[in-house]
Protein backbone atom coordinates (compact mmCIF):
# COMPACT_ATOMS: atom_id res chain seq x y z
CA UNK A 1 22.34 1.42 -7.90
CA UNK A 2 22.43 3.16 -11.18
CA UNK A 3 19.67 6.50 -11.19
CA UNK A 4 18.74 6.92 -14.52
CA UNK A 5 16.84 10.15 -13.81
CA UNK A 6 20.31 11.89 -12.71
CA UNK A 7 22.67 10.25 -14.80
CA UNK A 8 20.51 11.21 -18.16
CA UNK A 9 20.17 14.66 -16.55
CA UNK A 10 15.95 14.42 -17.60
CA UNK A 11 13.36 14.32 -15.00
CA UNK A 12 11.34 11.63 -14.72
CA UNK A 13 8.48 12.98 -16.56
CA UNK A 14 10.46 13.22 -19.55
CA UNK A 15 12.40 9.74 -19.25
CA UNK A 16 8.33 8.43 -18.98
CA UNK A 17 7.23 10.27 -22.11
CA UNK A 18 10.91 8.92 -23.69
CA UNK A 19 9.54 5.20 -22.83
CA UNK A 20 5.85 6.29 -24.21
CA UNK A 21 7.74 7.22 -27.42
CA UNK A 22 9.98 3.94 -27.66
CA UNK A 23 6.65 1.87 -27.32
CA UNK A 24 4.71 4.24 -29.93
CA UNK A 25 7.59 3.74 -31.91
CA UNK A 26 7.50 -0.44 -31.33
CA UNK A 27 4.12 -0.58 -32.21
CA UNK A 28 4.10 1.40 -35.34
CA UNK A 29 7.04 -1.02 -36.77
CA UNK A 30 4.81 -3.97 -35.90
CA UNK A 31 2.05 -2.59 -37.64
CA UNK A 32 4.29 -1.92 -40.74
CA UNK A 33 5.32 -5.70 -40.83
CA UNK A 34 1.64 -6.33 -41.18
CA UNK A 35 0.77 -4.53 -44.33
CA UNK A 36 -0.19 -6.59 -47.17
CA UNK A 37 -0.45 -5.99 -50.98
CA UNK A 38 -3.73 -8.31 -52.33
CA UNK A 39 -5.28 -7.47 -56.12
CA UNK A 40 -3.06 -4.33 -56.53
CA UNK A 41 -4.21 -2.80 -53.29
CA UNK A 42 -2.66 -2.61 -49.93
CA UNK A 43 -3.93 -3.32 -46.58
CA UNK A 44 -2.38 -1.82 -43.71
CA UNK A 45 -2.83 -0.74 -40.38
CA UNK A 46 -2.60 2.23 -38.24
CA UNK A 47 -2.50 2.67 -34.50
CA UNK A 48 -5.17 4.94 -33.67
CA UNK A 49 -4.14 4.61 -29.46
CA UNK A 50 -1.61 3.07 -27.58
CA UNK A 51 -2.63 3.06 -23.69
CA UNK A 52 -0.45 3.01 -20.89
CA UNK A 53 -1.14 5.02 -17.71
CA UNK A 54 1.17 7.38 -16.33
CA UNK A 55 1.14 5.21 -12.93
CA UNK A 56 2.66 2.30 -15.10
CA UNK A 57 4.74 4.16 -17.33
CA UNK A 58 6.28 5.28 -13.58
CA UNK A 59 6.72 1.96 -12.22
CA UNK A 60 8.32 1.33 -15.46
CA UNK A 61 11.15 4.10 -15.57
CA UNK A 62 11.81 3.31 -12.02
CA UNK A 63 12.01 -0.19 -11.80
CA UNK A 64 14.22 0.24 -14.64
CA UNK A 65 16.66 1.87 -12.37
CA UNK A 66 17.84 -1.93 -10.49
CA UNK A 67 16.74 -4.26 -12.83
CA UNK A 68 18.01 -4.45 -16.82
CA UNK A 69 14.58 -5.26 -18.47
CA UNK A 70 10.58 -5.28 -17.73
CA UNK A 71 7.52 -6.56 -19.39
CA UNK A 72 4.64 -4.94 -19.70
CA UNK A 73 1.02 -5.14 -21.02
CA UNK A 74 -0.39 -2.26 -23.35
CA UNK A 75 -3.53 -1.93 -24.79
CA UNK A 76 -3.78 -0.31 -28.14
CA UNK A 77 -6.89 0.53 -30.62
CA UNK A 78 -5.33 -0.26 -34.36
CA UNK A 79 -7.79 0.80 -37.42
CA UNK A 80 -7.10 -1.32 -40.31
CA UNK A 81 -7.54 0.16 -43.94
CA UNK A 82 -7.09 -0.06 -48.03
CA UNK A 83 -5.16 2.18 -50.40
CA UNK A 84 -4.00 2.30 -53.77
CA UNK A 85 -0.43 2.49 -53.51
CA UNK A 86 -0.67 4.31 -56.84
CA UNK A 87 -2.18 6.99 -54.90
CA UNK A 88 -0.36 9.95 -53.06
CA UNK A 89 -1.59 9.38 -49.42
CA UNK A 90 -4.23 7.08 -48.09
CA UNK A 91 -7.64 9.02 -47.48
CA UNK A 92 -8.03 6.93 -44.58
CA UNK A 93 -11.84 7.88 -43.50
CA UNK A 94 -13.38 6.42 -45.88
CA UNK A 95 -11.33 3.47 -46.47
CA UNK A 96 -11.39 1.60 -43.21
CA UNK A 97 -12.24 -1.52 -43.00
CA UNK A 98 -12.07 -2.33 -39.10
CA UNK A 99 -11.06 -1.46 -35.78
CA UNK A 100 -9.78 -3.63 -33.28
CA UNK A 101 -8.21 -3.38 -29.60
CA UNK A 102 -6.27 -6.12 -27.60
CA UNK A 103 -3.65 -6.10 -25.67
CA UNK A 104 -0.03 -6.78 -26.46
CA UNK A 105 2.86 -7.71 -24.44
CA UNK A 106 6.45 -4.77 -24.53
CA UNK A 107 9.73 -5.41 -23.32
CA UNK A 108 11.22 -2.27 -22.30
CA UNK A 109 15.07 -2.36 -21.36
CA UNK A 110 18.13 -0.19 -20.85
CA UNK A 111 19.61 0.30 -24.09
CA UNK A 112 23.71 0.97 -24.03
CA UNK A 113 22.96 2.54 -27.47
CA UNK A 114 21.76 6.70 -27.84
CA UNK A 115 18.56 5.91 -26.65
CA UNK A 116 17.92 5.39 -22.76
CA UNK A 117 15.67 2.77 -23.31
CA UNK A 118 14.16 0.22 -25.77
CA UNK A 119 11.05 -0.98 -26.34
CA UNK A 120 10.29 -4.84 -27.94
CA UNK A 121 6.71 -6.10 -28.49
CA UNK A 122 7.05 -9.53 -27.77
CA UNK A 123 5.10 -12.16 -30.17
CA UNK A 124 1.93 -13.45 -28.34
CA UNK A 125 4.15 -17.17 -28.26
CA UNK A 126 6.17 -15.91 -25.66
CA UNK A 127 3.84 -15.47 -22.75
């Protein structure tokens, strides 16, 4: 059996925040992938929370250690917004036009790349 937490040399704290960062990361590129341009403005989104408790996140890094992938369920709190992409930044409180949470389903697997792990979010058809 392979120990992650020795073999990367990081305790497991930091190989859980690592995995909270892959999914953050996930997450945000989905959200990107859902920005739309309509009349010369954009809609987009941004995630406002991403929640995973540090029980699961545990489970997570150590089940990782015998098996090669896991799925998991996170529930994250995405404000959706406008812009002018003429604009410089998005002023984002006063241009929101919703907020929504569900819950979405992440792969999380060794990677044999830099990274110790990688995060998927899996389309809602696969479940």
């Amino acid at each position: 059996m392979e120990d992650w937490t020795l073999q990367s040399g990081l305790p497991e704290l930091d190989l859980e925040r690592h995995v909270f960062r892959a999914a953050f990361c996930a997450v945000g590129h989905m959200l990107d992938a859902w920005k739309q341009s309509k009349d010369g403005e954009v809609e987009a989104y941004a995630l406002k929370e991403l929640k995973i408790s540090p029980q699961r996140l545990l489970r997570a890094t150590r089940g990782l250690q015998t098996l090669p992938r896991i799925y998991e369920i996170a529930e994250i709190t995405v404000i959706k917004f406008w812009y002018d992409p003429a604009w410089p930044e998005p002023q984002l409180p006063d241009l929101v036009l919703g907020e929504f949470s569900f819950r979405i389903p992440l792969q999380i697997r060794r990677s044999s790349r830099d990274k110790m792990f990688a995060v998927e979010v899996l389309p809602l058809a696969s479940c």
